[in-house]
Every structure is written in C-alpha cells, then in structure tokens.
Protein backbone atom coordinates (compact mmCIF):
# COMPACT_ATOMS: atom_id res chain seq x y z
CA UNK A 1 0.00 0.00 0.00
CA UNK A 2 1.36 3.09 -0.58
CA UNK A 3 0.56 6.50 1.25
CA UNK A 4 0.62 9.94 -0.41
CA UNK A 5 1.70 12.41 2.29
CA UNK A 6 1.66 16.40 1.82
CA UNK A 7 5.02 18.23 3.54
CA UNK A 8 4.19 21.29 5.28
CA UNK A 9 5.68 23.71 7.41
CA UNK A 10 4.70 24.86 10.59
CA UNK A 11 5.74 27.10 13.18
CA UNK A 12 6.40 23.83 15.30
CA UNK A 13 9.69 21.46 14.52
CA UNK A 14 7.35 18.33 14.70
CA UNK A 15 5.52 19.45 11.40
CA UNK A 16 9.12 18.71 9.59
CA UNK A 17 9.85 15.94 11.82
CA UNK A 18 7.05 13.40 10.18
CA UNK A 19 7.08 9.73 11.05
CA UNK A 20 4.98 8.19 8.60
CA UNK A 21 3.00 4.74 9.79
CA UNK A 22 1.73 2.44 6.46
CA UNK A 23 1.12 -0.64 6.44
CA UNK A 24 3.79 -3.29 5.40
CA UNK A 25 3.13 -5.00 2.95
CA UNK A 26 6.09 -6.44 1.08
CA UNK A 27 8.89 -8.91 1.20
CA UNK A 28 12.19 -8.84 2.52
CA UNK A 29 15.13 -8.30 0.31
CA UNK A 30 18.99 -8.10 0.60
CA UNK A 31 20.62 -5.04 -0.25
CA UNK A 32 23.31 -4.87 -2.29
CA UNK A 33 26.52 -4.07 -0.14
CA UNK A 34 28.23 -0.71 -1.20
CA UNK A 35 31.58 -0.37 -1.76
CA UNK A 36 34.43 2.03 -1.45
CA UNK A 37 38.23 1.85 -2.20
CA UNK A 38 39.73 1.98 1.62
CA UNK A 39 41.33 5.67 2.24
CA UNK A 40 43.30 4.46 5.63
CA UNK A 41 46.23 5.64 4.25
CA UNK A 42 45.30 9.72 4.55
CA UNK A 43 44.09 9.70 8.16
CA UNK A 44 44.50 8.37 11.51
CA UNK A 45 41.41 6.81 13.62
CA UNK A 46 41.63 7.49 17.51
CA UNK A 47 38.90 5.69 19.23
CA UNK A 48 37.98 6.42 23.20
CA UNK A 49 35.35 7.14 25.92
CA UNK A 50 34.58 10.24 27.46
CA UNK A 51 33.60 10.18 31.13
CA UNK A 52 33.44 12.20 34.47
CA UNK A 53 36.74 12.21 36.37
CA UNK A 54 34.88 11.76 39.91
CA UNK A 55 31.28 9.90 39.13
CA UNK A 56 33.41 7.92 36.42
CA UNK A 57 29.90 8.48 34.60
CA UNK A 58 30.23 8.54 30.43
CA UNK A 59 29.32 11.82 29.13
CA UNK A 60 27.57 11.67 26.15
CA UNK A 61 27.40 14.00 23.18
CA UNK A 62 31.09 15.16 24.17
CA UNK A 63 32.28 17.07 21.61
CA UNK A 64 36.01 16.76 20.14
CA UNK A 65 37.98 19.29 17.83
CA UNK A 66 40.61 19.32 16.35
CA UNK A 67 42.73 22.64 17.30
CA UNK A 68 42.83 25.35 14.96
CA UNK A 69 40.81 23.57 12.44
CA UNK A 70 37.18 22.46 12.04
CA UNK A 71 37.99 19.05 11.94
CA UNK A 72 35.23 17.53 15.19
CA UNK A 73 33.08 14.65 15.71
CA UNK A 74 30.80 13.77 18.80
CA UNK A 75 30.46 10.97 20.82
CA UNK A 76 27.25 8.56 21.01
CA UNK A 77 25.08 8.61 23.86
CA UNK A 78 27.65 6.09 25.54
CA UNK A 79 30.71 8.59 25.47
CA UNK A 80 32.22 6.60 22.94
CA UNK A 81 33.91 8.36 20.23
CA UNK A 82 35.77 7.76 16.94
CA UNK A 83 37.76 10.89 15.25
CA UNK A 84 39.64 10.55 12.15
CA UNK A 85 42.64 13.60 11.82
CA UNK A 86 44.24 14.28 8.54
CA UNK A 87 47.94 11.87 8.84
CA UNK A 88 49.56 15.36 8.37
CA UNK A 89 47.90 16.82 11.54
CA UNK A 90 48.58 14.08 13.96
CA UNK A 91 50.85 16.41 15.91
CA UNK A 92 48.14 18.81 17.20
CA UNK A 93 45.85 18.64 20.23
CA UNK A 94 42.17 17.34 20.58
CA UNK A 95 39.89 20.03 22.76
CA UNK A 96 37.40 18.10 24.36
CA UNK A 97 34.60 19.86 25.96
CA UNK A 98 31.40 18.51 27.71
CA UNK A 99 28.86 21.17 29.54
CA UNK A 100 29.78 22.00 32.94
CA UNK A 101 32.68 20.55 32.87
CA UNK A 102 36.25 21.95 32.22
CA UNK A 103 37.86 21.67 28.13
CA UNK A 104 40.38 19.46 28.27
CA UNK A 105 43.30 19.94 25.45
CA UNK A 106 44.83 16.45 24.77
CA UNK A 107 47.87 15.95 22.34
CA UNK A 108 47.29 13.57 19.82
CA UNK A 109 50.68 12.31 20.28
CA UNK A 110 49.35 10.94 23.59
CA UNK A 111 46.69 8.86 22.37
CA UNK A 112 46.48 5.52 21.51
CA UNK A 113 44.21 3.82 18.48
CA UNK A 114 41.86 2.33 21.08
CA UNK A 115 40.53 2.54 24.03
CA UNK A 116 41.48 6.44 25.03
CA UNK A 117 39.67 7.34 28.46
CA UNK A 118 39.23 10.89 28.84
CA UNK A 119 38.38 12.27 31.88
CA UNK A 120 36.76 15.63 32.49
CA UNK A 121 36.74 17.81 35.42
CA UNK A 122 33.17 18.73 36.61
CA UNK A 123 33.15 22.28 37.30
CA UNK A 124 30.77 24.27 40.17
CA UNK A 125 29.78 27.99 39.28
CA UNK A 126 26.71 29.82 41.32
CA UNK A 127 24.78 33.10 40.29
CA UNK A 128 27.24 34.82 42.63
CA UNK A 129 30.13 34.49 39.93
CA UNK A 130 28.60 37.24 37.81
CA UNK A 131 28.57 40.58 39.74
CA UNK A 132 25.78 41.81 36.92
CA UNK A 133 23.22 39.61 36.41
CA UNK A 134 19.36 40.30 34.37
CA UNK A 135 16.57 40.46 36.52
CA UNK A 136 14.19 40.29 33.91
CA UNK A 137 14.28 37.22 31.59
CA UNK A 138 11.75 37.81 29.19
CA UNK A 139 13.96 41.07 27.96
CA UNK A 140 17.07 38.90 28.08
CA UNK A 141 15.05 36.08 25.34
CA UNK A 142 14.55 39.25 23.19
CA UNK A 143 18.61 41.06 23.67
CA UNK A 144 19.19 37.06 22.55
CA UNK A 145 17.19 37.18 19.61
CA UNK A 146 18.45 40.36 19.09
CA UNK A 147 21.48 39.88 18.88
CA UNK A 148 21.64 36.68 16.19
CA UNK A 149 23.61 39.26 13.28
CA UNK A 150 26.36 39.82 15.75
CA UNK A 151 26.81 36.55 17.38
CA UNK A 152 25.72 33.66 14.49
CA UNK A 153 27.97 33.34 10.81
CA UNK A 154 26.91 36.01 8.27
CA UNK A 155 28.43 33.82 6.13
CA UNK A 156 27.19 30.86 3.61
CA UNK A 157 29.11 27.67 4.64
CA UNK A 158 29.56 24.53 3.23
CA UNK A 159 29.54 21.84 5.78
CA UNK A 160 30.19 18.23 5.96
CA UNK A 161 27.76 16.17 8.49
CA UNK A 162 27.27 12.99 9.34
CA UNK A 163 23.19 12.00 9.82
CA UNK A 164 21.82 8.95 11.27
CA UNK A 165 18.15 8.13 12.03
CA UNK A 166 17.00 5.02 14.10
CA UNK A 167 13.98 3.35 14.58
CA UNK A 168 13.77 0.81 17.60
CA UNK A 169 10.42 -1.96 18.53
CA UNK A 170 10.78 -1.83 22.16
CA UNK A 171 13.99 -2.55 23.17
CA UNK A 172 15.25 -3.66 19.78
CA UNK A 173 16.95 -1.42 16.87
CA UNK A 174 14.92 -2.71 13.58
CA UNK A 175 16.20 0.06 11.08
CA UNK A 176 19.43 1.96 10.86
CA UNK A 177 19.84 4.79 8.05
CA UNK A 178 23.54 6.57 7.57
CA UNK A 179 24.84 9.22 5.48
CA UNK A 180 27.56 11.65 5.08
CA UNK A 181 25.74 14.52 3.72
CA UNK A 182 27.26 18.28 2.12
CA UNK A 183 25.08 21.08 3.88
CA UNK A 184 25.12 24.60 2.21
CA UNK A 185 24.26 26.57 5.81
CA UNK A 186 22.87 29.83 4.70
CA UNK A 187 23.53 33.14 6.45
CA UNK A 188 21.87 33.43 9.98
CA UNK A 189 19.54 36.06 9.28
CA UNK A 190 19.36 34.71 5.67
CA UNK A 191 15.55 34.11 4.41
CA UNK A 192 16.80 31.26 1.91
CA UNK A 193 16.20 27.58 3.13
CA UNK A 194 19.51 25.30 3.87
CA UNK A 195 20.47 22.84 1.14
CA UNK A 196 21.24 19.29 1.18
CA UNK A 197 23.11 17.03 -1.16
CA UNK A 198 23.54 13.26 -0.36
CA UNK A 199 27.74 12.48 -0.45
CA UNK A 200 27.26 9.00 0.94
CA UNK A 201 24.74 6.33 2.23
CA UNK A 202 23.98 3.10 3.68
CA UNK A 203 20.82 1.11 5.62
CA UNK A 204 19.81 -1.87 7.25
CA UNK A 205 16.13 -2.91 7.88
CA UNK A 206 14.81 -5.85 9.30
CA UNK A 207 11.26 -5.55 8.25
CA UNK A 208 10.35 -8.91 9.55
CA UNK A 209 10.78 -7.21 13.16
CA UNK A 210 8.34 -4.22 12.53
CA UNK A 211 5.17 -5.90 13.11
CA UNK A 212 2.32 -5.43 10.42
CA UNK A 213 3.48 -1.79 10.18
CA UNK A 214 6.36 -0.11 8.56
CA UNK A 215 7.39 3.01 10.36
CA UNK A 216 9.30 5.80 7.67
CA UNK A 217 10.96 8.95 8.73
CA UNK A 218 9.91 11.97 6.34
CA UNK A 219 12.33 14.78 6.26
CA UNK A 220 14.75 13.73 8.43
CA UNK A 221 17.76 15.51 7.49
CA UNK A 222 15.77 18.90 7.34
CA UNK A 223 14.25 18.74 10.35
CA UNK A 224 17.94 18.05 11.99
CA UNK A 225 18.75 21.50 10.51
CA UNK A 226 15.51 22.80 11.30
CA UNK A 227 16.47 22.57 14.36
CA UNK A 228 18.74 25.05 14.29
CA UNK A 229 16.64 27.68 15.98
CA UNK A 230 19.02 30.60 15.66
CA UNK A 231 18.59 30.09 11.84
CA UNK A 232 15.19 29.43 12.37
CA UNK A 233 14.08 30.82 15.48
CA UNK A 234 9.91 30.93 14.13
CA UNK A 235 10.19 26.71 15.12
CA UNK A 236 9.69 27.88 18.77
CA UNK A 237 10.66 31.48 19.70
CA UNK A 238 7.91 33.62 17.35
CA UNK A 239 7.65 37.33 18.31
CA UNK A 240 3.85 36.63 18.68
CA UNK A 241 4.62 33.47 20.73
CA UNK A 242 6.55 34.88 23.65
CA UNK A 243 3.94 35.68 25.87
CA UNK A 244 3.06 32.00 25.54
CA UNK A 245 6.16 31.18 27.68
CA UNK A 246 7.38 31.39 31.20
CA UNK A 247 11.02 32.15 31.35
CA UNK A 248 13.30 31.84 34.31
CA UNK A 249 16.95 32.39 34.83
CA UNK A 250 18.05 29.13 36.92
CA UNK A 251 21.78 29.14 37.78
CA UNK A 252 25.33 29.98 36.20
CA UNK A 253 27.07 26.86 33.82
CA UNK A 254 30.25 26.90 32.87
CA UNK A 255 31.63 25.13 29.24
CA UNK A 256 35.27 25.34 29.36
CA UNK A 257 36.14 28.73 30.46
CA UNK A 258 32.82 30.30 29.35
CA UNK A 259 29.73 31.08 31.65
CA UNK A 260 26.74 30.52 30.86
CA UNK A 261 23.07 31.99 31.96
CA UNK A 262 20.68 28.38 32.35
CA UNK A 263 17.35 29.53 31.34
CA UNK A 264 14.54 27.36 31.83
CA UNK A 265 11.68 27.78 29.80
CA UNK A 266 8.22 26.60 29.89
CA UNK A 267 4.76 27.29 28.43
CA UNK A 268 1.96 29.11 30.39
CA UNK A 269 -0.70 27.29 32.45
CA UNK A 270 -3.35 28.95 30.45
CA UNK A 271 -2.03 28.09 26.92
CA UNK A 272 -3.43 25.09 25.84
CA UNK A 273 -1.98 23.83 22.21
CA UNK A 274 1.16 21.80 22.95
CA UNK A 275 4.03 23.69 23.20
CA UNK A 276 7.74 23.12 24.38
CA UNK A 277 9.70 23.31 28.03
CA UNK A 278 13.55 22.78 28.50
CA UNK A 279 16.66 25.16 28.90
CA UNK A 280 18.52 27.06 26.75
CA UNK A 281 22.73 27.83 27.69
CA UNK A 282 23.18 31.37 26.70
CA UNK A 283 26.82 33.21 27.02
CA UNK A 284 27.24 35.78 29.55
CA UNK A 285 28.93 37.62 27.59
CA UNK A 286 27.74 38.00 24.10
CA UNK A 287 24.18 36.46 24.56
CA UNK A 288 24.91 34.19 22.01
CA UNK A 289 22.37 30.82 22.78
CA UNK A 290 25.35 28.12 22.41
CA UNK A 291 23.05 24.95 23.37
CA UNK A 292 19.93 24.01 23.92
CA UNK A 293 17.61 20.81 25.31
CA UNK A 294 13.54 21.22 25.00
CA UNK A 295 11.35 18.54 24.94
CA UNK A 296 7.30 18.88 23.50
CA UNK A 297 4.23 18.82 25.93
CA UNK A 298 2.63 15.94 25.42
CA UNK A 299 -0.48 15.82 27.94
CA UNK A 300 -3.03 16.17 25.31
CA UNK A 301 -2.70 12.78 23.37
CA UNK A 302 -4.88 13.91 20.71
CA UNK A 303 -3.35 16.91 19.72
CA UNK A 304 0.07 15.50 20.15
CA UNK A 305 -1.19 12.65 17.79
CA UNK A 306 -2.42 15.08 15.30
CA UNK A 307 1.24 16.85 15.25
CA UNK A 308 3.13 13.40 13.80
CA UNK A 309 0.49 10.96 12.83
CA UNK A 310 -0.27 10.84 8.93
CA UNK A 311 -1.41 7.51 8.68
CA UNK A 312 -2.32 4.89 11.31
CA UNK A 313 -3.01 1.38 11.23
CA UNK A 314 -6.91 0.28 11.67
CA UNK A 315 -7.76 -1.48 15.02
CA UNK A 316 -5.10 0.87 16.91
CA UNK A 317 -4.67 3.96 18.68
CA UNK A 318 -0.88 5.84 17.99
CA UNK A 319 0.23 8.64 20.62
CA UNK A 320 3.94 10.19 21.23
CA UNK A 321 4.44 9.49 24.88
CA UNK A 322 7.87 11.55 24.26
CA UNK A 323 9.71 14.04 21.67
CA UNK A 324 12.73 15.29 23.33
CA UNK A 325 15.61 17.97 21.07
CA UNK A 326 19.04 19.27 21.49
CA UNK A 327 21.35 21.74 19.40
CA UNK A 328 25.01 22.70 20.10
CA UNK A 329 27.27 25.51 18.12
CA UNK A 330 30.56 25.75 17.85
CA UNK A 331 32.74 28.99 18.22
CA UNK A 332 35.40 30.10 16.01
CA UNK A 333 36.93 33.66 15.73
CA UNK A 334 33.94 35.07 17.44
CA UNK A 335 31.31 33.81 15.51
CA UNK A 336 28.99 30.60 16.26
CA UNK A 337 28.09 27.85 13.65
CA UNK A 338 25.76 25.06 13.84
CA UNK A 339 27.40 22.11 15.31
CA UNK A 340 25.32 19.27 16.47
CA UNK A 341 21.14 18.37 16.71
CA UNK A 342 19.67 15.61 17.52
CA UNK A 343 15.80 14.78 17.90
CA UNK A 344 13.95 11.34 19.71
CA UNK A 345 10.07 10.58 19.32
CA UNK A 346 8.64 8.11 21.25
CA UNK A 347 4.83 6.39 20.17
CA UNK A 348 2.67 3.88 21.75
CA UNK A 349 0.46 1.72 19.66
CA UNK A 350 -2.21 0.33 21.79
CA UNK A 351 -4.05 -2.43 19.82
CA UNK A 352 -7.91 -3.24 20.59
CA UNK A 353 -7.20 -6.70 20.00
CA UNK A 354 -3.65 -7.85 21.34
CA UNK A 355 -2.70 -7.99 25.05
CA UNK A 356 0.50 -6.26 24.96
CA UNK A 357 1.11 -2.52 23.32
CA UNK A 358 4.20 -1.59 21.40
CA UNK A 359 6.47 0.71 21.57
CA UNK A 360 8.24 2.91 18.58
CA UNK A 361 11.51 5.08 19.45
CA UNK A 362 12.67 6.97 16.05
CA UNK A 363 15.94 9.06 16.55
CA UNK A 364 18.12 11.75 14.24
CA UNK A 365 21.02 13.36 15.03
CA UNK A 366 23.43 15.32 12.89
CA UNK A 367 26.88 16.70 13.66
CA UNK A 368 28.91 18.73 11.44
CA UNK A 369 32.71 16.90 11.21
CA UNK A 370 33.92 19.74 9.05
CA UNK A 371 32.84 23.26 7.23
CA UNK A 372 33.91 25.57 4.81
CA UNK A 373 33.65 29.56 4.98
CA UNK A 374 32.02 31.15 1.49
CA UNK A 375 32.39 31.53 -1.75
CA UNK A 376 31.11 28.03 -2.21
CA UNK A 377 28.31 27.13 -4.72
CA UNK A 378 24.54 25.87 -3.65
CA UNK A 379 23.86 22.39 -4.50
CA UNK A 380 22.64 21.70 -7.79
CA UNK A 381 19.15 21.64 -7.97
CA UNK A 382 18.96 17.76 -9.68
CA UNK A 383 21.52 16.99 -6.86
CA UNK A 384 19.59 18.35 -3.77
CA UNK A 385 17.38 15.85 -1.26
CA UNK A 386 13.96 16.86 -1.14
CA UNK A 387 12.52 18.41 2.12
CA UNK A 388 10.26 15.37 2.21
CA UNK A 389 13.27 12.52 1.50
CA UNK A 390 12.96 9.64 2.96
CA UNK A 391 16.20 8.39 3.68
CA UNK A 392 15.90 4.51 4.24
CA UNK A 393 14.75 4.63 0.89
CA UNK A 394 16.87 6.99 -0.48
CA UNK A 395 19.87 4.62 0.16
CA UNK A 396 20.53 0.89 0.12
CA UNK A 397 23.21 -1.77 1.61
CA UNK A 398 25.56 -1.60 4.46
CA UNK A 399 28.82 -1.80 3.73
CA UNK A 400 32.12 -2.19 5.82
CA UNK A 401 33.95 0.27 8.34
CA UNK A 402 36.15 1.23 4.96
CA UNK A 403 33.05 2.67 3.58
CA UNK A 404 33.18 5.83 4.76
CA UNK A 405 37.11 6.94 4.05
CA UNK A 406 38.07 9.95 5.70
CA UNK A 407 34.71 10.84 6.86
CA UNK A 408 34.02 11.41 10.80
CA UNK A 409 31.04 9.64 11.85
CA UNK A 410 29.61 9.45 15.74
CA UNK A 411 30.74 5.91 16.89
CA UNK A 412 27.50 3.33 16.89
CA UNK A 413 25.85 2.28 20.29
CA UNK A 414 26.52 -1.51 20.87
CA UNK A 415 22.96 -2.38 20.54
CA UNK A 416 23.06 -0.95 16.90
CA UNK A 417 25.78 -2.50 16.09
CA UNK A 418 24.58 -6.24 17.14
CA UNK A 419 21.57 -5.31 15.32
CA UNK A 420 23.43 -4.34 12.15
CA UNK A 421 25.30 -7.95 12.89
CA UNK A 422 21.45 -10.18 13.32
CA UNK A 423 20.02 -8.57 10.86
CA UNK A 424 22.96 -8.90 7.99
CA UNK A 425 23.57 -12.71 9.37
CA UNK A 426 19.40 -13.27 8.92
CA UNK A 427 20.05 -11.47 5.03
CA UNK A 428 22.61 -13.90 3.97
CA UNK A 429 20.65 -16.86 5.31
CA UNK A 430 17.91 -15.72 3.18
C-alpha cells in the first residue's frame, strides 16, 4: 500500500519531523553491499570514551575538535567516540569539551588507536560568579534574539555532516539509516532555506521485526537542521509566541572557560496547544544561545497525535508518549556555527485486540565533522534531497567500516551494532 503524504511547514519542529506509519506489505530483500576503495592511508582513527573524572559516569554527546581547524566529531550517547585527523595533523591537540565541565586539550601524540579514556573535570559555578546579572528574563530572550547578526555566521558555509536516524520496537533497533551529507548553511539572518546534497549512504532494515506496520521517517535531514533555531528561530521562539512562555533564569554553567546563563523555559498554564519546556545555555557575555535541550508537551494525546500521525493502522490507537531535542554551536573567531542536533520521538500503539502494546523510538542526530567559509556554490538543484526525502529509501546496503574513508562519523551504540550484525547474518541466510 502506498501513502501519499503532503510536507508542510509549521511554526512547530514536529511538522518537519514526520514519522509516517503504512502498512507493510512487502517482502524482505537483501541489499546490495556498497563499496568504497579503503582511504586508511590519509588519516589516523583514535577511538575512546569520554567520562566524568569523579562519578566515572560517560558523558555523552562530548564534543572533540581538532585545534585550529574544524575538523570535530561527537560521541554517542555512551561517550564513545571515533575521530579521524588528517595523517599530516597528527601532531596537534584534541579540545574536548562537555557542559559543565572543564575543556580538556589532549595531544594527539598521547593517544592511543583504542581505548582512550578521557576524563573531564566537573566544574561548580553559582549566580554569585557574575557581579551583573538580568533580573528580567523575558527582555534577556529578546537582547538574545536580538542579537543573532552579531553573534551567528553572516556567512554561507559549506559543511560536511554525518546524519543517522534510528527506529527501535521496544527494546530492539529494527532500522538503521547513515549518510555523510554536504550542507550549504545559509547566512543566519538569511531568508533562503539550507540545502542538502547526499555524499554518501547506507541502511539496514529488518522488516520482519516491525510488526504489520512499517514506520518511515519523512524529512529527516531537514528537520535536523531545522532545528537550528538561531537560523530558524519561528520553530519555537515567534515574536507573537513569547507571551506564551514562562522564562526563568536558573543558575550559572560553565563550558570550558565560558559562563553561561541556564534559562529554563516553559509554556503558560493557560495556553493550551502543545508547546515546548527545556533550557537554553546562553553566554554571559555576548548572549549568544550556544546549546539548547527542549522537549514537546505531550499531555493532550490527541493533539500530540495530530502533530506526527499521517497515517495509522486500523484497530489501533498511535500517541507520542515523548519528543525530546538538542542543538550545540561551535565557536570560532567570534562567531557561532551550527554544530550538532539531535531529535527522539517516542509512540505507543495500543491495539484493541492484542494484550500487549508496542512501543516505537525513532531518533536523528546530525553533527557537522567539518565546514567551509564562502564563496562556495549551492547544491545543484537535480543533486539536492527533497525536504520530504525519505532516507531509508533513499539509500541501500551496508557496507564495511572502509566505507566511509576519511569521513568522521559518531561511533554506533553496541545495541546498533549487534543489530546491524542479526540482521545482515538473517540477510545472507535468506
């Protein structure tokens, strides 16, 4: 069966972020395997963990750069990283930075080809570090917004990224979509949309696991840039939408050597539509926002529904029980770039007829591994992904770790990767 679905934009991120529900009703089949001439010979792979130097704890989504260069990648959820550097720039220094916790500069001379622990130092900053603080915080949200020209890259950037979207049944990863994409970032204040061109791609799918349903993730990539809400501050932050929102300044952070105003945000008891709560991480100094975590209200099941669901199986009722965001920038020479998104929706499916409900988890995240500053050209218009791609079926096969060359990608989560391992032993057995 196939569905027909109509993209449109909204002034809320979950109209881009679409997880399409149809019913499944074809065969399994083995993709082809992709394949890549091996590029080991230009860089050098560092693998690691990233924890807390007292708790021991893994940090994840630690971010590591390359100095003087935008050369980055960021760990999985686990603290486990993988960073590729250039052969020729094996002598510099790794800055790895985590929020609220001290950068830590580590020489790549230092650092072995597996199992690197890197330990950060928490660090412990009250309100009583800034001798100046803003009493009011609804003024400060509008200085921020204010302030986007002179904090966010006037320029039009060409960025590598690395995307991956997930889709787990329960506790189980059933589809895995990868790609190293070319970005063209627009200008901050910039009214033309970001453009996306697909470099390279791979997938595995175990459609035997996904019930009598086939779950499909419309406009993923675009709704990881989407979320770049000093680009596109109308997804949450709308001059008209302010007032809708109850703003408080909560303590003082620290990342690296920078403070940080923590303001927690959340939508008025008298506003009823579903709206969004979580903190933004805002410099002290320039105002720039340099990270941010919000998650959607979803009280009202119905209207939540209405916000994701295109098309639902008969004989069941499909909610989001949870749609949770982040965004990170990066600074260089004053300026902040887009750096790192990431976006998880959780549905139930309760079924009139079976005992037990299931449960749907569909992740994206997106980090930039490398950028470069203008003139560069837009992607070609016959080359661009479509706002409404989906990408597990714009790509095919999973290949080996060769595949990707010199590309940084965010090391897999062990349960992804023993999934990627079932499900390509259960292809060739087929």
């Amino acid at each position: 069966m196939k569905t027909q679905i109509n993209f449109r934009f909204g002034h809320h991120l979950q109209f881009i972020f679409l997880l399409l529900i149809v019913f499944w009703c074809s065969g399994l089949s083995a993709a082809d395997n992709l394949k890549s001439i091996p590029d080991s010979l230009n860089y050098v792979q560092y693998k690691g963990s990233v924890i807390d130097m007292e708790s021991k704890k893994s940090l994840g989504f630690a971010t590591l750069t390359l100095e003087g260069t935008n050369l980055s990648t960021v760990a999985n959820s686990d603290g486990e990283f993988a960073f590729k550097v250039p052969i020729l720039k094996t002598e510099g220094n790794v800055i790895v930075s985590y929020l609220g916790h001290k950068d830590k500069v580590v020489p790549l001379s230092s650092m072995k080809p597996e199992r690197n622990k890197i330990e950060l130092e928490l660090l412990t900053v009250t309100l009583s570090t800034i001798n100046v603080h803003p009493k009011d915080p609804d003024m400060l949200i509008r200085s921020i917004m204010n302030r986007r020209a002179d904090n966010f890259s006037e320029d039009q950037n060409k960025m590598i990224v690395f995307y991956r979207e997930t889709i787990k049944k329960n506790k189980t990863y059933v589809s895995l979509s990868e790609a190293v994409l070319d970005l063209y970032k627009q200008p901050c204040l910039s009214a033309r949309a970001d453009q996306i061109e697909l470099s390279k791609g791979r997938k595995n799918t175990d459609y035997t696991r996904l019930d009598t349903i086939t779950f499909k993730l419309q406009g993923g990539p675009y709704t990881s840039v989407m979320l770049d809400i000093m680009k596109n501050p109308e997804m949450i932050f709308t001059d008209d939408m302010m007032g809708n929102y109850e703003f408080t300044i909560e303590n003082v952070s620290k990342i690296g050597e920078r403070l940080m105003y923590v303001i927690d945000f959340k939508q008025r008891e008298f506003v009823k539509e579903p709206l969004y709560y979580g903190k933004l991480y805002v410099d002290t100094e320039s105002l720039a926002i340099i990270s941010a975590t919000f998650s959607l209200n979803v009280t009202d099941k119905n209207a939540a529904s209405d916000l994701f669901i295109r098309k639902k199986p008969m004989g069941a009722k499909v909610y989001p029980t949870e749609a949770t965001y982040q965004v990170n920038y990066r600074e260089k020479e004053g300026k902040w770039f887009f750096g790192y998104s990431r976006a998880e929706i959780v549905f139930k499916i309760e079924w009139k007829k079976r005992l037990f409900n299931t449960h749907y988890a569909s992740t994206i995240e997106m980090a930039v591994t490398d950028w470069t500053k203008s003139p560069v050209k837009n992607a070609k218009p016959t080359d661009r992904l479509k706002p409404y791609v989906v990408m597990m079926d714009e790509v095919s096969g999973f290949a080996d770790p060769e595949f990707w060359g010199v590309y940084n990608v965010i090391e897999p989560e062990k349960p992804i990767e023993q999934a990627i391992k079932k499900i390509q032993r259960k292809m060739k057995s087929n």
